[in-house]
PDB file of N, CA and C in Angstrom:
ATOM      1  N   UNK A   1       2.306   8.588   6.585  1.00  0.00           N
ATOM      2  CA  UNK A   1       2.515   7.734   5.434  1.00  0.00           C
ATOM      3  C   UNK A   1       3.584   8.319   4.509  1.00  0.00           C
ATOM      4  N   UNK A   2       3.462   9.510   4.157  1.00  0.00           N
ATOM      5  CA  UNK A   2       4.473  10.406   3.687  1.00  0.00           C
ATOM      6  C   UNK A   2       5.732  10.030   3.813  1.00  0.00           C
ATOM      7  N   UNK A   3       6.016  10.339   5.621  1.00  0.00           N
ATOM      8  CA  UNK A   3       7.569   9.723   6.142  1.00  0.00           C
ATOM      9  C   UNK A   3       8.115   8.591   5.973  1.00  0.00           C
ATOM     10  N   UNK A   4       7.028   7.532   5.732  1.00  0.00           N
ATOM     11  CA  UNK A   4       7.201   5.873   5.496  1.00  0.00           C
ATOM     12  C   UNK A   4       7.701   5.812   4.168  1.00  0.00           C
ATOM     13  N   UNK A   5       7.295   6.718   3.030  1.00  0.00           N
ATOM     14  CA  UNK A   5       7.801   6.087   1.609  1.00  0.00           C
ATOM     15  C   UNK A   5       9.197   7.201   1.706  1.00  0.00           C
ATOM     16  N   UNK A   6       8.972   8.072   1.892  1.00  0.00           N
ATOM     17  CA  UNK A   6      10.823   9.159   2.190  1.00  0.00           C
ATOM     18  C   UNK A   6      11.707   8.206   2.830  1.00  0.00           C
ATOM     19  N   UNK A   7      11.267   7.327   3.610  1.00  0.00           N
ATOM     20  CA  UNK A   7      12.613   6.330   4.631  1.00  0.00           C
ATOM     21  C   UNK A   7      13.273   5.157   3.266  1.00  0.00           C
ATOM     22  N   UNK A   8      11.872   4.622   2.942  1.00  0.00           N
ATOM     23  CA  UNK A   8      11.677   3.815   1.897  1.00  0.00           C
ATOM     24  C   UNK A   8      12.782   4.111   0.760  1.00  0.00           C
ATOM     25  N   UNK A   9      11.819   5.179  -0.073  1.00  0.00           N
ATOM     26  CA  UNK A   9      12.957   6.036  -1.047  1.00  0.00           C
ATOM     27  C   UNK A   9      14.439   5.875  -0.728  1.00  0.00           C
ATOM     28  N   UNK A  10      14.686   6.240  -0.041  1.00  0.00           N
ATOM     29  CA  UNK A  10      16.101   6.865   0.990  1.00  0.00           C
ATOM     30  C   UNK A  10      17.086   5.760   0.951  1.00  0.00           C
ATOM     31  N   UNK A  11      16.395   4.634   1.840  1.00  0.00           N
ATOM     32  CA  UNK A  11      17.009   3.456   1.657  1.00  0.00           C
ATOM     33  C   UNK A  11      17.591   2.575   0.207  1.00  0.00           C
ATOM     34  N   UNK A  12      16.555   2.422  -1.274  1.00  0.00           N
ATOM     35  CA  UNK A  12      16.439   2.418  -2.081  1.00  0.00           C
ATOM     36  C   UNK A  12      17.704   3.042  -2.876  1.00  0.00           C
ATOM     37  N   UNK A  13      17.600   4.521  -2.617  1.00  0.00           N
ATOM     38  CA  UNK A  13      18.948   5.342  -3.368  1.00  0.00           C
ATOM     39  C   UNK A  13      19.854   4.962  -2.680  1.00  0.00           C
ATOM     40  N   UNK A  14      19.843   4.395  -1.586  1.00  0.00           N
ATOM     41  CA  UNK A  14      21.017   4.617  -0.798  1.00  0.00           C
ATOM     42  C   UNK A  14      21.971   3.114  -1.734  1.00  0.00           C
ATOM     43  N   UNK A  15      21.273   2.383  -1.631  1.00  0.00           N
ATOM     44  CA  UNK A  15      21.411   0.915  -1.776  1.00  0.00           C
ATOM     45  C   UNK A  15      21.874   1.123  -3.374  1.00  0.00           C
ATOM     46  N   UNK A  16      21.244   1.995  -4.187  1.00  0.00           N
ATOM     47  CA  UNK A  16      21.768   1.355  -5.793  1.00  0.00           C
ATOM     48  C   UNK A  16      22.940   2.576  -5.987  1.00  0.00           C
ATOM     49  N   UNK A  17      23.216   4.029  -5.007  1.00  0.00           N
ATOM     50  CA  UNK A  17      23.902   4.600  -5.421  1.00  0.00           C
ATOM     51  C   UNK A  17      25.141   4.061  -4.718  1.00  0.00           C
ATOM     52  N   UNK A  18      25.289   3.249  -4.215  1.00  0.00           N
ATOM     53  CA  UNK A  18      26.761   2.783  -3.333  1.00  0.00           C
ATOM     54  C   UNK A  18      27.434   1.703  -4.531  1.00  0.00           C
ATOM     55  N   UNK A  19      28.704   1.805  -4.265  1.00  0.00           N
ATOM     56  CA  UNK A  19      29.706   1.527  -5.239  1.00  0.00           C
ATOM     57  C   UNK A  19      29.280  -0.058  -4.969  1.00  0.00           C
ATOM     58  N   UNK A  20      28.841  -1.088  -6.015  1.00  0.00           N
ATOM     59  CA  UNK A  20      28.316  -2.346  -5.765  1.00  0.00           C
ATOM     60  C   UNK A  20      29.699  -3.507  -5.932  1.00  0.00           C
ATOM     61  N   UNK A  21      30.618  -2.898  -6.481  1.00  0.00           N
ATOM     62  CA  UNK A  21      31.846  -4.040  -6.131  1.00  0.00           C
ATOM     63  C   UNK A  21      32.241  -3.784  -4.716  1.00  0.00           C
ATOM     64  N   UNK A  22      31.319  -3.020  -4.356  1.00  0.00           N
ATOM     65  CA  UNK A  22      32.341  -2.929  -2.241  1.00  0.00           C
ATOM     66  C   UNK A  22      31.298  -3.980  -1.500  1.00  0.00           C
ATOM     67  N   UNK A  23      29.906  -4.183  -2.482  1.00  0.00           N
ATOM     68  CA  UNK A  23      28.778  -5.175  -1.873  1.00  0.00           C
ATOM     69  C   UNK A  23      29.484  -6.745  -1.236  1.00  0.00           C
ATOM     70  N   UNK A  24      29.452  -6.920  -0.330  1.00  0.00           N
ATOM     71  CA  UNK A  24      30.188  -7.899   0.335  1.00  0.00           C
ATOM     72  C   UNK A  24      29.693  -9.294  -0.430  1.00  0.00           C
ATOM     73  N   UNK A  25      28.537  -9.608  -0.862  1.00  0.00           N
ATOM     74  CA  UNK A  25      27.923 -10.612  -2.359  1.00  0.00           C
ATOM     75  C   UNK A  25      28.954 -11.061  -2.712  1.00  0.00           C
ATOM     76  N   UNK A  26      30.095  -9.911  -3.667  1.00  0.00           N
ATOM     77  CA  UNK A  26      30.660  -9.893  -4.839  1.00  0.00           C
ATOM     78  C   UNK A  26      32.132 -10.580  -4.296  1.00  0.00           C
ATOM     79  N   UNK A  27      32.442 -10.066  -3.308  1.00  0.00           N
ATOM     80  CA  UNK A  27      33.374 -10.874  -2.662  1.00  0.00           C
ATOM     81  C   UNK A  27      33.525 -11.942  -1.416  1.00  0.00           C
ATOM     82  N   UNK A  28      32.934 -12.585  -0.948  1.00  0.00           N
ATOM     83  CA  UNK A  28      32.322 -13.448   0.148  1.00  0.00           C
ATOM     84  C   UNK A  28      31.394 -14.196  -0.194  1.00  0.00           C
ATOM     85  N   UNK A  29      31.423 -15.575   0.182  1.00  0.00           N
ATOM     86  CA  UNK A  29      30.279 -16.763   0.137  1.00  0.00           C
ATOM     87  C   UNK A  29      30.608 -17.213   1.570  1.00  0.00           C
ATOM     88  N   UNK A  30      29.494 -18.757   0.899  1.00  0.00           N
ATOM     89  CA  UNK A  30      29.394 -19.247   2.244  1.00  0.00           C
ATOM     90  C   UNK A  30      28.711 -18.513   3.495  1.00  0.00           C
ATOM     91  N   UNK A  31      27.727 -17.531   3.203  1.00  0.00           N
ATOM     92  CA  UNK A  31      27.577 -16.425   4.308  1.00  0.00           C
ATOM     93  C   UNK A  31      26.275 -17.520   5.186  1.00  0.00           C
ATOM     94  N   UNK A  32      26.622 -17.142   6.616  1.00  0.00           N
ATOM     95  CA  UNK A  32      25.559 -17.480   7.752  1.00  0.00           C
ATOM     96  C   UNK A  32      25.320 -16.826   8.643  1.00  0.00           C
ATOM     97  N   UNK A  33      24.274 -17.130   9.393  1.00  0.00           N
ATOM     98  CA  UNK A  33      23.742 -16.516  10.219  1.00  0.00           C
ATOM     99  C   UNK A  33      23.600 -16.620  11.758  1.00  0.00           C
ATOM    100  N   UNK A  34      24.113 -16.298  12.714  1.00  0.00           N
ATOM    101  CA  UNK A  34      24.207 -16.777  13.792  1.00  0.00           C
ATOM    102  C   UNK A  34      23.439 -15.823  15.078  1.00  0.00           C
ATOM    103  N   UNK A  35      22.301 -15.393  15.321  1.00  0.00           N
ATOM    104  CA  UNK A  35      21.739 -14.568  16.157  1.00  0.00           C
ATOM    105  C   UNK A  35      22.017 -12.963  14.828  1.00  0.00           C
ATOM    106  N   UNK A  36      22.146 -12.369  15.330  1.00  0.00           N
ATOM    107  CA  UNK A  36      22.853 -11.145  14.711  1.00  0.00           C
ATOM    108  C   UNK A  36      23.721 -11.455  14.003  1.00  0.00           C
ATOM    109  N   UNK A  37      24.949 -11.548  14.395  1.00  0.00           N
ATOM    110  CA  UNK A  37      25.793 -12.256  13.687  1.00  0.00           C
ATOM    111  C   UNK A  37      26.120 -13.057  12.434  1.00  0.00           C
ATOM    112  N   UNK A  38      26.699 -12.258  11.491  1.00  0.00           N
ATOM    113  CA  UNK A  38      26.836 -12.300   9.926  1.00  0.00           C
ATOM    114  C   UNK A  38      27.965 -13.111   9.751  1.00  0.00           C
ATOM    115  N   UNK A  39      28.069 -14.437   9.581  1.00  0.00           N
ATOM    116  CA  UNK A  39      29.559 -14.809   8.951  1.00  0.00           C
ATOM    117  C   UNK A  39      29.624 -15.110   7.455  1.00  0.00           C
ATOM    118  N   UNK A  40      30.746 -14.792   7.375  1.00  0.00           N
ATOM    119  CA  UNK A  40      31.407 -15.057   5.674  1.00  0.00           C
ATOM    120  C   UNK A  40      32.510 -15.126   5.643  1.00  0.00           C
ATOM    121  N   UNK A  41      32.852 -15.793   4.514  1.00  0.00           N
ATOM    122  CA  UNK A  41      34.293 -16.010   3.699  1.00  0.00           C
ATOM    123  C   UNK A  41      34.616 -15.165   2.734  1.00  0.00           C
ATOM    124  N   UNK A  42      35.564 -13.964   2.913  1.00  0.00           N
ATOM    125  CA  UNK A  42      35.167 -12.987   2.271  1.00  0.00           C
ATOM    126  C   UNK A  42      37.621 -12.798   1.898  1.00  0.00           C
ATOM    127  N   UNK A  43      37.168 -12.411   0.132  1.00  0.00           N
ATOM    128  CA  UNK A  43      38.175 -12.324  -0.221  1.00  0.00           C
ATOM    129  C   UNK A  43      38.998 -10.674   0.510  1.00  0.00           C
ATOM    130  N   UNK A  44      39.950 -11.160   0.726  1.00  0.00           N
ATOM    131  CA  UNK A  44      41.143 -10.053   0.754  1.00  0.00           C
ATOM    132  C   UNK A  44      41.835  -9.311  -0.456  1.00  0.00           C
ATOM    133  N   UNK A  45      42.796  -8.259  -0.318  1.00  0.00           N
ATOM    134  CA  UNK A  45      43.108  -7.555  -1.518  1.00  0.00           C
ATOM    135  C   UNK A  45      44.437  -8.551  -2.494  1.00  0.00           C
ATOM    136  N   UNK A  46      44.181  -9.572  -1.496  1.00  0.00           N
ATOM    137  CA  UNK A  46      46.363 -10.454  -1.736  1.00  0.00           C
ATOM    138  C   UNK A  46      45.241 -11.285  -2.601  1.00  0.00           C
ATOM    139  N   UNK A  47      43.808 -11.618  -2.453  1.00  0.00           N
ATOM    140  CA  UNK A  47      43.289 -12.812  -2.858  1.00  0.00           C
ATOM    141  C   UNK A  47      42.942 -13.600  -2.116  1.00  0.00           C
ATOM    142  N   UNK A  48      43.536 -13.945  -1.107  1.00  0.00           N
ATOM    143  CA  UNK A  48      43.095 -15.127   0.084  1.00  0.00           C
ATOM    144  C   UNK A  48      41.587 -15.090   0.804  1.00  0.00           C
ATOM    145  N   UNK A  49      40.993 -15.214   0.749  1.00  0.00           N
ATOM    146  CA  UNK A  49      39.843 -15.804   1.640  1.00  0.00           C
ATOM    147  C   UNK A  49      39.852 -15.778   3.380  1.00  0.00           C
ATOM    148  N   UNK A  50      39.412 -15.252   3.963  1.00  0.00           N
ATOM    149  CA  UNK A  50      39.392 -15.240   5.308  1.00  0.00           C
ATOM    150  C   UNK A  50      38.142 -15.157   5.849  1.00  0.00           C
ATOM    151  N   UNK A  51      37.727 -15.861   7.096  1.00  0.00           N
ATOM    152  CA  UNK A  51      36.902 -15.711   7.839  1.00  0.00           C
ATOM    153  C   UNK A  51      36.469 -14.491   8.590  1.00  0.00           C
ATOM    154  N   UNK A  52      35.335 -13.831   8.287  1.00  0.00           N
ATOM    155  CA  UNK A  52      34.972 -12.159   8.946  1.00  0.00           C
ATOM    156  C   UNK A  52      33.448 -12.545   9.376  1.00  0.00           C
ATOM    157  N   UNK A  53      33.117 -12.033  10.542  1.00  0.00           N
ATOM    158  CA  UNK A  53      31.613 -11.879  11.062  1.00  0.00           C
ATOM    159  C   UNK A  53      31.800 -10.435  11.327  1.00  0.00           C
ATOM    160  N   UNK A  54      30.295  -9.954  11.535  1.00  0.00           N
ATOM    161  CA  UNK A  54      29.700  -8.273  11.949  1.00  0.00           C
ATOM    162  C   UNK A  54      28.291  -8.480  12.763  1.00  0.00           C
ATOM    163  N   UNK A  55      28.447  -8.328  13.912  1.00  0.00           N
ATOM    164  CA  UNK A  55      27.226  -8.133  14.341  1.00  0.00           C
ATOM    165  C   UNK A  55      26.460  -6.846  13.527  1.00  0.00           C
ATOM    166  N   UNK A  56      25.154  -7.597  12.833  1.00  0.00           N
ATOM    167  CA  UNK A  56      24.258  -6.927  12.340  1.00  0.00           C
ATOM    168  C   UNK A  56      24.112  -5.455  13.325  1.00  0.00           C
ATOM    169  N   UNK A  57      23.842  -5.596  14.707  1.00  0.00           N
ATOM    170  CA  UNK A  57      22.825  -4.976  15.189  1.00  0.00           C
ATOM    171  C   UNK A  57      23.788  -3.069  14.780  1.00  0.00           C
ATOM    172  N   UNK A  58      24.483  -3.451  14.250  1.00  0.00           N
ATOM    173  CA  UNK A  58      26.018  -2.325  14.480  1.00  0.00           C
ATOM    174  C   UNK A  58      25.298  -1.537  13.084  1.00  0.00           C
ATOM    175  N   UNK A  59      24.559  -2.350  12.181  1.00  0.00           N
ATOM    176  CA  UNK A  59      24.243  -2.123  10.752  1.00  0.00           C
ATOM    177  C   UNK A  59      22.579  -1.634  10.639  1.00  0.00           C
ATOM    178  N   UNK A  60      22.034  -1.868  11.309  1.00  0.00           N
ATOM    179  CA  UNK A  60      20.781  -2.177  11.268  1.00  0.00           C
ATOM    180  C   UNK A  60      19.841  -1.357  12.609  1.00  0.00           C
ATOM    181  N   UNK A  61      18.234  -0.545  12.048  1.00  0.00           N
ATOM    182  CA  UNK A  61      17.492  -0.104  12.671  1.00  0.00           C
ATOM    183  C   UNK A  61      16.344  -0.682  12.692  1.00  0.00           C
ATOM    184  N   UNK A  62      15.309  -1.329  13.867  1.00  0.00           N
ATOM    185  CA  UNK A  62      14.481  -1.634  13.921  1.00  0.00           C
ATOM    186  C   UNK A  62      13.088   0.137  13.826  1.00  0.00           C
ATOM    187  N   UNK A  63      12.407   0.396  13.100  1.00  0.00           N
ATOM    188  CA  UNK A  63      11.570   1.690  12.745  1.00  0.00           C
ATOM    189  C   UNK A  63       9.889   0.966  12.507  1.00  0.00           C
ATOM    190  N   UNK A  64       9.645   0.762  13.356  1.00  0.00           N
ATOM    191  CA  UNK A  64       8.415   0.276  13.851  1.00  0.00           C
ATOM    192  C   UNK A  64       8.357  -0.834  13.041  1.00  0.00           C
ATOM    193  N   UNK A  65       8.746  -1.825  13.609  1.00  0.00           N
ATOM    194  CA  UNK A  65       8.225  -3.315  12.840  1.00  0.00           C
ATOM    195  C   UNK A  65       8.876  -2.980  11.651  1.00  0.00           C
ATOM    196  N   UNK A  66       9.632  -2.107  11.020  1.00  0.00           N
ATOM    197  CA  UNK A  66      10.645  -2.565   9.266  1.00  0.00           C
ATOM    198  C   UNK A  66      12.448  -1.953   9.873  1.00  0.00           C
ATOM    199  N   UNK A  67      12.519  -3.119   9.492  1.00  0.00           N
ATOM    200  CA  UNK A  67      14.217  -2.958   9.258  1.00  0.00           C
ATOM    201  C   UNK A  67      14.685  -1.661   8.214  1.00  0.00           C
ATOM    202  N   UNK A  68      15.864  -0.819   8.835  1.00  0.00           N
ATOM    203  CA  UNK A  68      16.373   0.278   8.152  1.00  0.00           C
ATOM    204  C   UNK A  68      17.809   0.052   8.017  1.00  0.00           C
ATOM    205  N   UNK A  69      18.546   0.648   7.083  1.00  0.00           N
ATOM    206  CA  UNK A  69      20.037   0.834   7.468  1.00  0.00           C
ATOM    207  C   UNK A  69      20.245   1.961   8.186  1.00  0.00           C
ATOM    208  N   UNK A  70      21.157   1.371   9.320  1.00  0.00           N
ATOM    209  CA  UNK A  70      21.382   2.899  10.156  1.00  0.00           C
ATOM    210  C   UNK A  70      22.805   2.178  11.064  1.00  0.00           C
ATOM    211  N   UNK A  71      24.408   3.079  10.997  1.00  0.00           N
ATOM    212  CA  UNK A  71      24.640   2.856  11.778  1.00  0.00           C
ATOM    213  C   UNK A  71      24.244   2.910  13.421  1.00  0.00           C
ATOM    214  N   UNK A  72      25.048   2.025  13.753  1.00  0.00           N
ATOM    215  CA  UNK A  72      24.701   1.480  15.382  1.00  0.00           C
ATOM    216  C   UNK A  72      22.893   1.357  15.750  1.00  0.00           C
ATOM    217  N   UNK A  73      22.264   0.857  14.746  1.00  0.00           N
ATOM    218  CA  UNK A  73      21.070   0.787  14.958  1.00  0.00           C
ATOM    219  C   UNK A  73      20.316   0.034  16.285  1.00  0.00           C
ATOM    220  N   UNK A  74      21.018  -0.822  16.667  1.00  0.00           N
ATOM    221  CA  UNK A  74      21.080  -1.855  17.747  1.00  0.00           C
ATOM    222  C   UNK A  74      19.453  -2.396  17.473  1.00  0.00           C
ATOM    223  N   UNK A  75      18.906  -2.919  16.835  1.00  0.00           N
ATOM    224  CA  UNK A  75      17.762  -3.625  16.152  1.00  0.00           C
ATOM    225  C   UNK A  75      17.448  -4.618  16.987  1.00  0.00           C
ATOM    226  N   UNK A  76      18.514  -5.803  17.554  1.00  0.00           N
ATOM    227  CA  UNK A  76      18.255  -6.870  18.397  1.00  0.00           C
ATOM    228  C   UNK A  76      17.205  -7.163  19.437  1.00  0.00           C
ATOM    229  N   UNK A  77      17.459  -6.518  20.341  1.00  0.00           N
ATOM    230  CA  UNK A  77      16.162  -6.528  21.306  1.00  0.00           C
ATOM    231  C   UNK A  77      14.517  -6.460  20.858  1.00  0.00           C
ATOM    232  N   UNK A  78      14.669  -5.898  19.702  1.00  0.00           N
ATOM    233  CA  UNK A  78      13.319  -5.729  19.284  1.00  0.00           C
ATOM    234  C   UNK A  78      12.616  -6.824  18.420  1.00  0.00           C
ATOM    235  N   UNK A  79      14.010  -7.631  17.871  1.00  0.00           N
ATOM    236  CA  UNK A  79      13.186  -8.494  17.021  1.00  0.00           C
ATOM    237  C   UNK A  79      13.735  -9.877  17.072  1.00  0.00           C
ATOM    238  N   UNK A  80      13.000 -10.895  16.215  1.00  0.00           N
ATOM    239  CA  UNK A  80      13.398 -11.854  16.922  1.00  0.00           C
ATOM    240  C   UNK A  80      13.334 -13.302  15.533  1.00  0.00           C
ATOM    241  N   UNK A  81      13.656 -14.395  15.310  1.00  0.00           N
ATOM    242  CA  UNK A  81      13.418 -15.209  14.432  1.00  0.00           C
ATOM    243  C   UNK A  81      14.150 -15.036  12.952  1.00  0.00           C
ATOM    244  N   UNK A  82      15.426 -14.871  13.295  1.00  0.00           N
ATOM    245  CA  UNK A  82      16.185 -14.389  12.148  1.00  0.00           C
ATOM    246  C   UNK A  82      16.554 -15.628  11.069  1.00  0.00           C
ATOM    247  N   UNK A  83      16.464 -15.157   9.742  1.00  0.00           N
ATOM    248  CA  UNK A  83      16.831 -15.968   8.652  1.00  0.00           C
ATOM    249  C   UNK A  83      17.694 -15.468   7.495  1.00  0.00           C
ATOM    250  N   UNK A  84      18.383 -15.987   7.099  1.00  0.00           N
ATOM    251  CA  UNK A  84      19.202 -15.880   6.064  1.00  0.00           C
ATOM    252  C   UNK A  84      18.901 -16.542   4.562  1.00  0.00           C
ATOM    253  N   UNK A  85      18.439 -15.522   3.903  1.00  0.00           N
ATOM    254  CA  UNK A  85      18.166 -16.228   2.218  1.00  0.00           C
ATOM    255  C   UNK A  85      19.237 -15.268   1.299  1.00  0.00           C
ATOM    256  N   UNK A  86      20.050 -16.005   0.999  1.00  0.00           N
ATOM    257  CA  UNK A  86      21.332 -15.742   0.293  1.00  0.00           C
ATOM    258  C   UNK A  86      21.840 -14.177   0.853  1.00  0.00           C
ATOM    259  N   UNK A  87      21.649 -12.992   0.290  1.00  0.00           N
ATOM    260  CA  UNK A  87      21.854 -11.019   1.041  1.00  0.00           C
ATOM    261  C   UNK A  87      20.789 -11.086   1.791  1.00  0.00           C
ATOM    262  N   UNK A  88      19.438 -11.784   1.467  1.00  0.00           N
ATOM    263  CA  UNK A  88      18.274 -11.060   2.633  1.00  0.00           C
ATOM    264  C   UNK A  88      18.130 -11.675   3.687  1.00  0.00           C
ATOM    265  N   UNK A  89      18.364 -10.619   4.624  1.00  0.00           N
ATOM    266  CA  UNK A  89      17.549 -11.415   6.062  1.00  0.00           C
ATOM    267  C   UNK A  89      16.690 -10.859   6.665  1.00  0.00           C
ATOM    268  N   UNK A  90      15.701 -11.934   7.068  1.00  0.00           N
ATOM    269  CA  UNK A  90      14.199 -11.675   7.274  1.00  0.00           C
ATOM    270  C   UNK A  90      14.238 -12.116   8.760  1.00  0.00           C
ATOM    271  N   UNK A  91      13.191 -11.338   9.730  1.00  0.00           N
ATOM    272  CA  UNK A  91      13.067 -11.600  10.902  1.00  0.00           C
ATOM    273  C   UNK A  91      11.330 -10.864  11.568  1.00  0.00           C
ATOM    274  N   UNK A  92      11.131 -11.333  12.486  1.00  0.00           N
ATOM    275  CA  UNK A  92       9.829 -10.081  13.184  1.00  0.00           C
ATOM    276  C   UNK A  92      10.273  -9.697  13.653  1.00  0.00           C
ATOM    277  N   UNK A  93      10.225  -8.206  13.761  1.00  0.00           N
ATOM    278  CA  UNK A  93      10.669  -6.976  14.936  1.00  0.00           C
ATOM    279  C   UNK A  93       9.018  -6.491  15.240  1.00  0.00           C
ATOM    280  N   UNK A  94       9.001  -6.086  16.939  1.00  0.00           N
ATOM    281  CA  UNK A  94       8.223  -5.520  17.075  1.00  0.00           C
ATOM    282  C   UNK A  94       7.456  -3.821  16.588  1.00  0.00           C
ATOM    283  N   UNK A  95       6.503  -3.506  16.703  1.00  0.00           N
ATOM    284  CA  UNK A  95       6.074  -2.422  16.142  1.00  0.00           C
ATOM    285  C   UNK A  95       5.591  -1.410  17.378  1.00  0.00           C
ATOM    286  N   UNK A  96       5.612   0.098  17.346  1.00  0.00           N
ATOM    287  CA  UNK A  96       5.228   0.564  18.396  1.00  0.00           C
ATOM    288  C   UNK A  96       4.099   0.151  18.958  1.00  0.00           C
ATOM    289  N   UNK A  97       2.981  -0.855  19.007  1.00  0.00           N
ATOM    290  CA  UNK A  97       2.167  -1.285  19.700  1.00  0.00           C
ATOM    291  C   UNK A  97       2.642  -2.433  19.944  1.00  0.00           C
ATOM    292  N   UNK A  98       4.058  -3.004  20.196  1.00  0.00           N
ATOM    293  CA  UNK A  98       4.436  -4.398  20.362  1.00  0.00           C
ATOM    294  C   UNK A  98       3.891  -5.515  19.627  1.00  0.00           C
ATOM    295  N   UNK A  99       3.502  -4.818  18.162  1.00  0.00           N
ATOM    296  CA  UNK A  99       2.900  -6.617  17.932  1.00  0.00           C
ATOM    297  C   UNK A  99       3.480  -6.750  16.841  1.00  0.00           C
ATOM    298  N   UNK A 100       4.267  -7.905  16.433  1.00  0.00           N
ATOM    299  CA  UNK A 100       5.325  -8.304  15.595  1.00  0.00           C
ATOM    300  C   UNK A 100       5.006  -8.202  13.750  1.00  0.00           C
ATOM    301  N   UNK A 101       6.131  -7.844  13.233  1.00  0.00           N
ATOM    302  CA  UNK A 101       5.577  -7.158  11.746  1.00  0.00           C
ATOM    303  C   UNK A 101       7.010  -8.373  11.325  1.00  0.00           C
ATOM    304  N   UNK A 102       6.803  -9.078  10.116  1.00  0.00           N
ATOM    305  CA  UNK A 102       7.629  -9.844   9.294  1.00  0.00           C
ATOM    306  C   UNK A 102       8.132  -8.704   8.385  1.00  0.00           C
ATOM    307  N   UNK A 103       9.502  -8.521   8.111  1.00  0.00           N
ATOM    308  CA  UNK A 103      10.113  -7.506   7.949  1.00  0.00           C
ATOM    309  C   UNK A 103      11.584  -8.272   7.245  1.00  0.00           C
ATOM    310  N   UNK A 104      12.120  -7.888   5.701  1.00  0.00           N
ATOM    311  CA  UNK A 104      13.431  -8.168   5.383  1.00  0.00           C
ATOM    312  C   UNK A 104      13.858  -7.241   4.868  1.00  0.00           C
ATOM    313  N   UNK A 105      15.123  -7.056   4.776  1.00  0.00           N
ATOM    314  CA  UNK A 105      15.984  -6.105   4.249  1.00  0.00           C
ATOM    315  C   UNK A 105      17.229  -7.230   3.303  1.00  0.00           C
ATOM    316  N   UNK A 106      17.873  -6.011   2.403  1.00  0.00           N
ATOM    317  CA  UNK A 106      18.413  -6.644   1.988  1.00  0.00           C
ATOM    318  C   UNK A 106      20.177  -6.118   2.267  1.00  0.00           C
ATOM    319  N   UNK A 107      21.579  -6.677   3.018  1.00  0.00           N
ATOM    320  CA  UNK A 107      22.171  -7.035   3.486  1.00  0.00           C
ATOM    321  C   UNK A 107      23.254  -5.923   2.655  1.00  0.00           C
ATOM    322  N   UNK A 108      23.252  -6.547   1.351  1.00  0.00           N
ATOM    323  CA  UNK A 108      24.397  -6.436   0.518  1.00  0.00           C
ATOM    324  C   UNK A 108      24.284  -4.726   0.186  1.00  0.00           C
ATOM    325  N   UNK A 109      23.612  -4.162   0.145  1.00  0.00           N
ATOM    326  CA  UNK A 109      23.144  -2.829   0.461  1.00  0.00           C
ATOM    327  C   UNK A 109      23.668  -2.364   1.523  1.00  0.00           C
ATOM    328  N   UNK A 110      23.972  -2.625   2.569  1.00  0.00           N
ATOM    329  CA  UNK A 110      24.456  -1.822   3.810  1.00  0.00           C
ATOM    330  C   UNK A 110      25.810  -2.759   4.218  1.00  0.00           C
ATOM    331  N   UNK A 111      25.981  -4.020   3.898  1.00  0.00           N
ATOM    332  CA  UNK A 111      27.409  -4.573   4.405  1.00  0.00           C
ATOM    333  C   UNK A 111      28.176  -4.407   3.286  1.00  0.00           C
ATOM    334  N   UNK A 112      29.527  -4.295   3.448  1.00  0.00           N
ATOM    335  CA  UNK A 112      30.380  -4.574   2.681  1.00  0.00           C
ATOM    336  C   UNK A 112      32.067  -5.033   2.700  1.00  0.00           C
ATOM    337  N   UNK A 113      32.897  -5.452   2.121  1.00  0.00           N
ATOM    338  CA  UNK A 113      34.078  -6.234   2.407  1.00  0.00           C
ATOM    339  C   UNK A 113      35.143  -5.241   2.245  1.00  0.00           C
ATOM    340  N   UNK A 114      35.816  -5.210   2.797  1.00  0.00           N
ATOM    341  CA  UNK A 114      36.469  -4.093   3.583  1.00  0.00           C
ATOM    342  C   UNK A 114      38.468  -5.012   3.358  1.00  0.00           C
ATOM    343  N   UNK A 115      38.731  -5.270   2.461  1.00  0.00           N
ATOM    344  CA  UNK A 115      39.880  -6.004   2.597  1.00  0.00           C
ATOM    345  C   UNK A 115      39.814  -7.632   3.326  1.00  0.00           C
ATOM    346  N   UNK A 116      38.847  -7.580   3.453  1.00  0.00           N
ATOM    347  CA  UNK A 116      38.419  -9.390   4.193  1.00  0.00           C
ATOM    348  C   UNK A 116      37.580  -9.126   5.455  1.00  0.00           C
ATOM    349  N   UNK A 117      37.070  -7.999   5.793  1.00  0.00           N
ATOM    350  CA  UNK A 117      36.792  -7.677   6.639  1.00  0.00           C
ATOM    351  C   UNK A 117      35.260  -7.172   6.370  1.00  0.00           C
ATOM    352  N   UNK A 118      34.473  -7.910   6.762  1.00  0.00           N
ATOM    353  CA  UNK A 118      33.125  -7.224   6.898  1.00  0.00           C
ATOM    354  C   UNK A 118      32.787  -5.893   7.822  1.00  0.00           C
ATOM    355  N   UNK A 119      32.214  -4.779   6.954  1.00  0.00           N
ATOM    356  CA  UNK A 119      31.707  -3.842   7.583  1.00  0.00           C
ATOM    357  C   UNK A 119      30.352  -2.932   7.159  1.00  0.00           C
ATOM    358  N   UNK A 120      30.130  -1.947   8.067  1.00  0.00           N
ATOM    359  CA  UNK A 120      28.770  -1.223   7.386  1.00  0.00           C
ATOM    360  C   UNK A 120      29.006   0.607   7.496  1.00  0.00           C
TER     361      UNK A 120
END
């Protein structure tokens, strides 16, 4: 239980100590969801608007039934029923006894816009 609120914590600092104008939110709308797959309309440094997707799974750790930030987490296989509510996306990933845990994270915390370019 210990290790569960340290991941927790971790994630938490991680998320409010990162520079929040790089939060992809602040520059990109229109965001959807396509399997893994993150699209947005996300401003450039000229100003223009361009089309950028990121496969999540590149961003994201499935850690028994809860979503983590972790590069190359590859999360996909494990979970399944993905949704998009504005930064959060919510899905079930399985848990080490295979039985599915409802689990969201929040996006804008680990993605961010990169010159028009979504990354993590």
């Amino acid at each position: 239980m210990y290790l569960f609120g340290s991941l927790i914590l971790a994630a938490i600092s991680t998320c409010s100590a990162a520079n929040e104008l790089n939060h992809f939110a602040y520059s990109c709308d229109s965001s959807t969801l396509s399997g893994t797959v993150l699209i947005s309309n996300c401003q450039r440094e000229d100003g223009l608007y361009v089309s950028s997707s990121i496969d999540l799974v590149d961003c994201l750790v499935n850690t028994n039934g809860i979503l983590a930030y972790c590069q190359n987490g590859n999360y996909g296989p494990t979970c399944s029923g993905y949704s998009l509510s504005g930064t959060v996306l919510s899905c079930t990933c399985l848990d080490f006894q295979q039985a599915g845990q409802s689990t969201s994270i929040d996006l804008n915390c680990c993605v961010t816009n990169t010159d028009g370019t979504l990354t993590c």
